[in-house]
Protein backbone atom coordinates (compact mmCIF):
# COMPACT_ATOMS: atom_id res chain seq x y z
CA UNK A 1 -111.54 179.71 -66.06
CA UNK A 2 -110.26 178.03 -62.85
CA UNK A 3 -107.00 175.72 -63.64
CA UNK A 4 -107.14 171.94 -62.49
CA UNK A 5 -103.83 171.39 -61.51
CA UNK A 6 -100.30 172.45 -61.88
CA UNK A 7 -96.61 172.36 -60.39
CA UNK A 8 -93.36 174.95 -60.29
CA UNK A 9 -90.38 174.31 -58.96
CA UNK A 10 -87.66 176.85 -57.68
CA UNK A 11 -84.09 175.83 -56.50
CA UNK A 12 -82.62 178.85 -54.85
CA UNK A 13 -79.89 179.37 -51.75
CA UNK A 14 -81.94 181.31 -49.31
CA UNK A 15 -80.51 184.42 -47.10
CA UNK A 16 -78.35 181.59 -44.65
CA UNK A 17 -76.31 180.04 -47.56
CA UNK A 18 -78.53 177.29 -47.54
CA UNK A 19 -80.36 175.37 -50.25
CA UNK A 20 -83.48 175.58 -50.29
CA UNK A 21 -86.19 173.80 -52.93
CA UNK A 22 -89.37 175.54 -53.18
CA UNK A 23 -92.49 173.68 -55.12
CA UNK A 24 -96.12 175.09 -55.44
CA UNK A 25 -98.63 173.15 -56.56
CA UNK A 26 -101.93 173.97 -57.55
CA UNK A 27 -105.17 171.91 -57.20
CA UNK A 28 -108.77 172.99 -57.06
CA UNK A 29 -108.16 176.76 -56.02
CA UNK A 30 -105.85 175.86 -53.28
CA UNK A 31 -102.38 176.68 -53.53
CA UNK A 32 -99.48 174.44 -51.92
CA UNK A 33 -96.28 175.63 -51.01
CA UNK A 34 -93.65 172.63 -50.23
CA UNK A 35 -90.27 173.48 -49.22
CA UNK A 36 -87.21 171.65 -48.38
CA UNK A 37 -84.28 172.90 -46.65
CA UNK A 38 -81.52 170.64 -45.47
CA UNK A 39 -83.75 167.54 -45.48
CA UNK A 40 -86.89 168.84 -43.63
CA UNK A 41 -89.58 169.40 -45.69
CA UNK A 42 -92.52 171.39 -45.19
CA UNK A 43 -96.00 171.63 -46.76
CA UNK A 44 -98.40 174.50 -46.61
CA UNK A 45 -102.01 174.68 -48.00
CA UNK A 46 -103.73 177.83 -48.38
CA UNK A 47 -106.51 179.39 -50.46
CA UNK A 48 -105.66 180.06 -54.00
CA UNK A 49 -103.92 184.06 -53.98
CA UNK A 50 -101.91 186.06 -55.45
CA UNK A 51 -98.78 184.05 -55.70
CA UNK A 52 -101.06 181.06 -57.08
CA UNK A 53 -102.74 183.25 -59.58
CA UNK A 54 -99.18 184.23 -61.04
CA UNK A 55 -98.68 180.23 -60.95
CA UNK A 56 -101.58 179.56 -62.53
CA UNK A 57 -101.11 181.64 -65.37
CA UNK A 58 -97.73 179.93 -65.91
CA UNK A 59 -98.72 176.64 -65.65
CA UNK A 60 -101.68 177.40 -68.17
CA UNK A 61 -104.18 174.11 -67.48
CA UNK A 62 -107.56 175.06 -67.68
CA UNK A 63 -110.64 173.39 -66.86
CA UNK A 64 -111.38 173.03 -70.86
CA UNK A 65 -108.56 171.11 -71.18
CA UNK A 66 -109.15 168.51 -68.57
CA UNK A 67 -111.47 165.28 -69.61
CA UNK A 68 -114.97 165.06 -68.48
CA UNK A 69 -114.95 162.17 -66.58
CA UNK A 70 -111.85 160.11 -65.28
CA UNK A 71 -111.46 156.87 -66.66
CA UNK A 72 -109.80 155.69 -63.67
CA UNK A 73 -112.61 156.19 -61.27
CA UNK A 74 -115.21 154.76 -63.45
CA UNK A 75 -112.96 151.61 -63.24
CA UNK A 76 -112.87 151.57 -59.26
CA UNK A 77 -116.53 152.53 -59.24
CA UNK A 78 -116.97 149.53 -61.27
CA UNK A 79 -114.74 147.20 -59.50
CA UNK A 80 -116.35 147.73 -55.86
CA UNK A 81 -120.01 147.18 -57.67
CA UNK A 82 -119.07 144.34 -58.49
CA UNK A 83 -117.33 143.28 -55.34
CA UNK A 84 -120.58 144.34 -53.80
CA UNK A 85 -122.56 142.44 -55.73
CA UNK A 86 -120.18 138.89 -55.41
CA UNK A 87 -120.65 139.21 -51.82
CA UNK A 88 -124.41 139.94 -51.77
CA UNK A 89 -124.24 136.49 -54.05
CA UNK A 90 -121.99 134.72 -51.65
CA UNK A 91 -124.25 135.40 -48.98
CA UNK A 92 -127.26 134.18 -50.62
CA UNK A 93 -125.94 131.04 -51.20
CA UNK A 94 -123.36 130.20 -48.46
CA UNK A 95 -126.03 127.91 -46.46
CA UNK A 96 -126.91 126.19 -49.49
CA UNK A 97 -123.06 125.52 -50.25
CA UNK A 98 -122.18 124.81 -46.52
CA UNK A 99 -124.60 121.93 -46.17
CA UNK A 100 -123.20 120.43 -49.82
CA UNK A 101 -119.84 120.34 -48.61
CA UNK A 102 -120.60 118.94 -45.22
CA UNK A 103 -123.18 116.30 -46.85
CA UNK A 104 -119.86 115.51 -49.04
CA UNK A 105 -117.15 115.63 -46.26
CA UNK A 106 -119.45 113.73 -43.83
CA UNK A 107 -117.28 111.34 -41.91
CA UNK A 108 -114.20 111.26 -43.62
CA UNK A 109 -112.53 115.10 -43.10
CA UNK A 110 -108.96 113.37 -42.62
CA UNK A 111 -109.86 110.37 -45.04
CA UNK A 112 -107.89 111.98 -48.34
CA UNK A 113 -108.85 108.55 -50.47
CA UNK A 114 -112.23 108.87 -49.74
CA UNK A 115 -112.53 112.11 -50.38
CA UNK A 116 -110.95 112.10 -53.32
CA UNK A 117 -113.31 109.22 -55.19
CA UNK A 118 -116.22 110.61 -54.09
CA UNK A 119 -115.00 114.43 -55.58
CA UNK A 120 -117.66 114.55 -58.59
CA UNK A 121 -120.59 114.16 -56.52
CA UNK A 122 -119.90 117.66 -55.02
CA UNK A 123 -117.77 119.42 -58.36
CA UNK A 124 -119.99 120.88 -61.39
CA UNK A 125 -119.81 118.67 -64.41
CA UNK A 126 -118.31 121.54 -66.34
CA UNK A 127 -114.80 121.46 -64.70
CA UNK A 128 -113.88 118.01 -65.85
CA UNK A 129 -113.06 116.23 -63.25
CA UNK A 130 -113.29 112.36 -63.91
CA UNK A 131 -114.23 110.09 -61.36
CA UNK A 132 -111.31 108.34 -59.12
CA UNK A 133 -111.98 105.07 -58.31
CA UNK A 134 -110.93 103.30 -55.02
CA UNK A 135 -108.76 100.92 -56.94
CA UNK A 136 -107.02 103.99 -58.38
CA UNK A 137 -105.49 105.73 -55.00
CA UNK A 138 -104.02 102.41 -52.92
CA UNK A 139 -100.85 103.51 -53.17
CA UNK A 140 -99.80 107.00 -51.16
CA UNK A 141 -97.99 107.83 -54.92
CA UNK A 142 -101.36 107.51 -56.84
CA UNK A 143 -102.65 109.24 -54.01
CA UNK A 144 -100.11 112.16 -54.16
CA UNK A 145 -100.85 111.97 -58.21
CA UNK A 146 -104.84 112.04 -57.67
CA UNK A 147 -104.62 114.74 -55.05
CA UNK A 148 -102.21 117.45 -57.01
CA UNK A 149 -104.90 116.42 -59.97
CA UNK A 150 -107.77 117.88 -58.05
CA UNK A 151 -106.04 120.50 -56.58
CA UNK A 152 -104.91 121.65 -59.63
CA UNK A 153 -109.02 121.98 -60.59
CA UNK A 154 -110.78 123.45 -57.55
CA UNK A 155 -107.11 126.12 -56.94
CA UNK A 156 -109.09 129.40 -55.97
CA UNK A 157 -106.03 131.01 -58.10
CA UNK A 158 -106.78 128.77 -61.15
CA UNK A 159 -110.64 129.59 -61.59
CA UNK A 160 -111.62 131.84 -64.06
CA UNK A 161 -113.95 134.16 -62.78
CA UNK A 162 -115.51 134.95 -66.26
CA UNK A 163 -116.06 131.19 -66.58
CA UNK A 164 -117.50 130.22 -62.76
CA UNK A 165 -120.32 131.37 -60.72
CA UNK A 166 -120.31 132.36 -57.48
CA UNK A 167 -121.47 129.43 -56.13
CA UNK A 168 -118.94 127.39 -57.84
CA UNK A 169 -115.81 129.26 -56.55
CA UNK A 170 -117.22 128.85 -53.06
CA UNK A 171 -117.72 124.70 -53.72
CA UNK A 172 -113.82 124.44 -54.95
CA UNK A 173 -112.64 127.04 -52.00
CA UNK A 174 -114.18 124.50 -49.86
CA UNK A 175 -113.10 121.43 -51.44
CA UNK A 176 -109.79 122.95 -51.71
CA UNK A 177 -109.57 123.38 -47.53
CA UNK A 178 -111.03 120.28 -47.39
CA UNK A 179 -108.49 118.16 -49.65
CA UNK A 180 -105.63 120.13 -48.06
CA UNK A 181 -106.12 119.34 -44.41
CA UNK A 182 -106.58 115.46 -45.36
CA UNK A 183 -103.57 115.73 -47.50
CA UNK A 184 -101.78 116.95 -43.86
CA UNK A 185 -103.27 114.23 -42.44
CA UNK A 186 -102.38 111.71 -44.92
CA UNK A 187 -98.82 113.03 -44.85
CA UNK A 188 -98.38 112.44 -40.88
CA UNK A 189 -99.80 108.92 -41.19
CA UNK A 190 -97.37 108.05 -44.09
């Protein structure tokens, strides 16, 4: 049986009077040596030997022993799948999701008021966002209060990705550009 992995560690003074740390590790039927003598550190690989056999029989981890699969790489082969995937879904419907937001910024890209009352015509119903009425952002504080409102909906960091489609996230990423620059703007008018 070939051992998975293992470690030793020597502290010694070698023949100068020095100290000197000596680790071996063993991985996969190599064998690496590390040592460290006043600071510098060096690291050896070599093919599993003597010396590693010896090691191996002291450290005592055996293939048996180790699980089957690792749980840890079945979670990163999982995670980039679905990354994968996302994008593959983000290019299929980017064109579709670029002409709704243009349709809805049409005209008024540093107009925050009117981008703010016409909102719902671009957001999915199930995100709650109630309709603002021109009456309800005269003032730049019912402005400010209508704008942190929606913000606080379409925030990329406040979607629930178990909860939104792809498509979705892309609308309120947009919107969310969108409402910030005319915000900016806003703010260098007032």
């Amino acid at each position: 049986m070939k051992p998975l992995e293992g470690k030793a560690d020597e502290h010694r003074v070698d023949s100068e009077g020095c100290w000197q740390r000596r680790l071996v590790y063993y991985s996969w039927g190599y064998c690496c040596v590390e040592s460290e003598r006043e600071g510098i550190f060096d690291a050896v690989y070599i093919p599993a030997d003597d010396e590693c056999v010896v090691f191996q029989k002291q450290v005592g981890r055996y293939e048996s022993e180790a699980p089957t699969s690792s749980a840890a790489l079945a979670a990163l082969r999982a995670s980039h799948d679905t990354q994968a995937s996302e994008e593959a879904l983000r290019l299929t419907h980017k064109d579709a999701v670029d002409a709704r937001l243009a349709s809805w910024r049409a005209g008024k890209e540093a107009n925050v008021r009117a981008l703010l009352t016409t909102l719902d015509s671009v957001l999915w119903p199930e995100l709650g966002w109630k309709r603002v009425g021109m009456a309800e952002v005269v003032g730049a504080g019912q402005v400010k209060g209508a704008y942190v409102r929606a913000i606080a909906r379409v925030h990329p960091d406040k979607l629930n990705a178990n909860n939104t489609t792809v498509e979705q996230r892309m609308i309120a990423n947009g919107v969310f550009g969108a409402l910030n620059e005319a915000w900016n703007a806003f703010q260098q008018q007032s």
